[in-house]
Protein backbone atom coordinates (compact mmCIF):
# COMPACT_ATOMS: atom_id res chain seq x y z
CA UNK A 1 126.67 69.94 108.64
CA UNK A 2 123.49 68.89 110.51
CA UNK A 3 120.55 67.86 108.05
CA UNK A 4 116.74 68.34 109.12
CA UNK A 5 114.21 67.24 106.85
CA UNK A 6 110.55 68.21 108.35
CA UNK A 7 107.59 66.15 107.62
CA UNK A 8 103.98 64.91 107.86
CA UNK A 9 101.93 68.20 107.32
CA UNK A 10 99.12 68.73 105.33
CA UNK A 11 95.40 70.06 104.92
CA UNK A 12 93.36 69.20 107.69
CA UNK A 13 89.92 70.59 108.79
CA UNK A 14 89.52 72.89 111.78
CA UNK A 15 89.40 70.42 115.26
CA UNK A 16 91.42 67.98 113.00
CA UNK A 17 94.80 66.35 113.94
CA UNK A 18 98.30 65.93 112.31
CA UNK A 19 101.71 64.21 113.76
CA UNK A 20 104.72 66.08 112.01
CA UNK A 21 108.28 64.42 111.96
CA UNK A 22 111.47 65.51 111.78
CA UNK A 23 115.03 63.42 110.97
CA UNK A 24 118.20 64.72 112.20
CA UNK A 25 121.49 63.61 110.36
CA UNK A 26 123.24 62.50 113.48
CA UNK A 27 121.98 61.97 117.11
CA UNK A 28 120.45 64.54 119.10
CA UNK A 29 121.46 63.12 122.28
CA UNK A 30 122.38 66.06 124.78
CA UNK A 31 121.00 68.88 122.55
CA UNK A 32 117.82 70.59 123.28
CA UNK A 33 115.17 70.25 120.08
CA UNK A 34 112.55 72.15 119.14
CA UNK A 35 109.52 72.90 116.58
CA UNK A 36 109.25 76.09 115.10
CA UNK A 37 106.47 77.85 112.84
CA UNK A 38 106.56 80.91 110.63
CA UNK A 39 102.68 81.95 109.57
CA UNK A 40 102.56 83.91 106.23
CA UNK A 41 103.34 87.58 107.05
CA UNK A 42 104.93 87.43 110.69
CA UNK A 43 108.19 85.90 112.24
CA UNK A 44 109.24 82.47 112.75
CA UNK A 45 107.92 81.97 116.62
CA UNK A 46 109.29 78.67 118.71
CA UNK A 47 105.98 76.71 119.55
CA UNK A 48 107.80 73.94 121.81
CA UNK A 49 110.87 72.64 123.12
CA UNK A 50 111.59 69.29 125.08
CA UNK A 51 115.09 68.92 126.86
CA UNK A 52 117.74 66.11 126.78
CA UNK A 53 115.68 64.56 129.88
CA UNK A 54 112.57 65.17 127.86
CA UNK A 55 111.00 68.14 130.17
CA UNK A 56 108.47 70.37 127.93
CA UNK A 57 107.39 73.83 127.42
CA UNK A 58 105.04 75.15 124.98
CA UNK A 59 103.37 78.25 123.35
CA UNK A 60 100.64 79.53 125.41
CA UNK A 61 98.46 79.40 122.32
CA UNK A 62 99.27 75.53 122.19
CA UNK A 63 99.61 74.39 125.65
CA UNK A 64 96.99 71.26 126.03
CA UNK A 65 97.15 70.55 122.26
CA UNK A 66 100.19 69.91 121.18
CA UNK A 67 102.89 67.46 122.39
CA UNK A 68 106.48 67.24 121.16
CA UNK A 69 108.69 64.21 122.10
CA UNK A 70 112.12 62.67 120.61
CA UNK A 71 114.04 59.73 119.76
CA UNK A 72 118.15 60.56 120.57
CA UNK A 73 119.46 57.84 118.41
CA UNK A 74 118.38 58.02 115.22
CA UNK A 75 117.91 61.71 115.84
CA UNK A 76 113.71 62.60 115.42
CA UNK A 77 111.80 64.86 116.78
CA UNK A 78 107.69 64.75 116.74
CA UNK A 79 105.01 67.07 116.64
CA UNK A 80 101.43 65.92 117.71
CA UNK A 81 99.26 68.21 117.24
CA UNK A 82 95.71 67.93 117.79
CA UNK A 83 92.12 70.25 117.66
CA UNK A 84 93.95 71.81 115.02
CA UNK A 85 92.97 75.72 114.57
CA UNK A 86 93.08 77.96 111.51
CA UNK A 87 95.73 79.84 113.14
CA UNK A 88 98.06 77.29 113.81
CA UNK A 89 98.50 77.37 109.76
CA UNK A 90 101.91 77.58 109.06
CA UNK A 91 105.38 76.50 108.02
CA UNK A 92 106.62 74.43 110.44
CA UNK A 93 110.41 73.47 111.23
CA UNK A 94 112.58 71.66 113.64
CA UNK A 95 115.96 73.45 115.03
CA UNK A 96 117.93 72.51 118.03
CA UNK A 97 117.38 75.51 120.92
CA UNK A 98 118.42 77.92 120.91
CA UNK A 99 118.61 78.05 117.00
CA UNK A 100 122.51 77.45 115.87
CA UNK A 101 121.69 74.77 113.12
CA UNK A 102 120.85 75.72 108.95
CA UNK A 103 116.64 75.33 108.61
CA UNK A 104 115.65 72.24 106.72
CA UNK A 105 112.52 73.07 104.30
CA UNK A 106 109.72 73.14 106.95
CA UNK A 107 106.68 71.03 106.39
CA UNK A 108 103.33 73.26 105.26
CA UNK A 109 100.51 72.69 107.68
CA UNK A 110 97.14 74.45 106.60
CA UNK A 111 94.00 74.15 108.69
CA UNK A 112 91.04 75.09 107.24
CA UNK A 113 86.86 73.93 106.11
């Protein structure tokens, strides 16, 4: 049973920056990661994914602000996410992709003055 445990969010002001962190229980090598986000209200939407040779892709609303990369052994996954926005506020979670593993908690990122 793979473990996730999200971290690193937090309050920040709009234009602000946060790095969030994610442990997997077991490598990651050869498995596709991503970062995930559910906003209060509306479905859990995939806001990037990086490959096993570390190739990117991101949510339009993102793209130029965000950057995910990963470590394969210990398995982690980052977040950097910068000129933060009130609408990226969210719940945010890391899942291999496409999604087959059990969600960890999520780490709360709220952007707001």
């Amino acid at each position: 049973q793979v473990q996730l445990v999200e971290s690193g969010g937090g309050l920040v002001q709009p234009g602000g920056s946060l790095r969030l962190s994610c442990t997997v229980s077991g490598t990651i090598f050869g498995i596709y990661m991503a970062w995930y986000r559910q906003a209060p209200g509306k479905q859990r939407e995939l806001v990037a994914r990086i490959t096993t040779d570390r190739s990117t892709k991101y949510l339009d609303s993102v793209k130029g602000r965000f950057t995910i990369s990963r470590d394969n052994v210990p398995g982690a996954v980052y977040l950097q996410m910068d000129s933060l926005k009130p609408e990226d506020t969210a719940v945010y979670y890391c899942n291999n992709c496409p999604n087959t593993w059990s969600w960890g908690q999520g780490t709360q990122v709220t952007v707001s003055s």
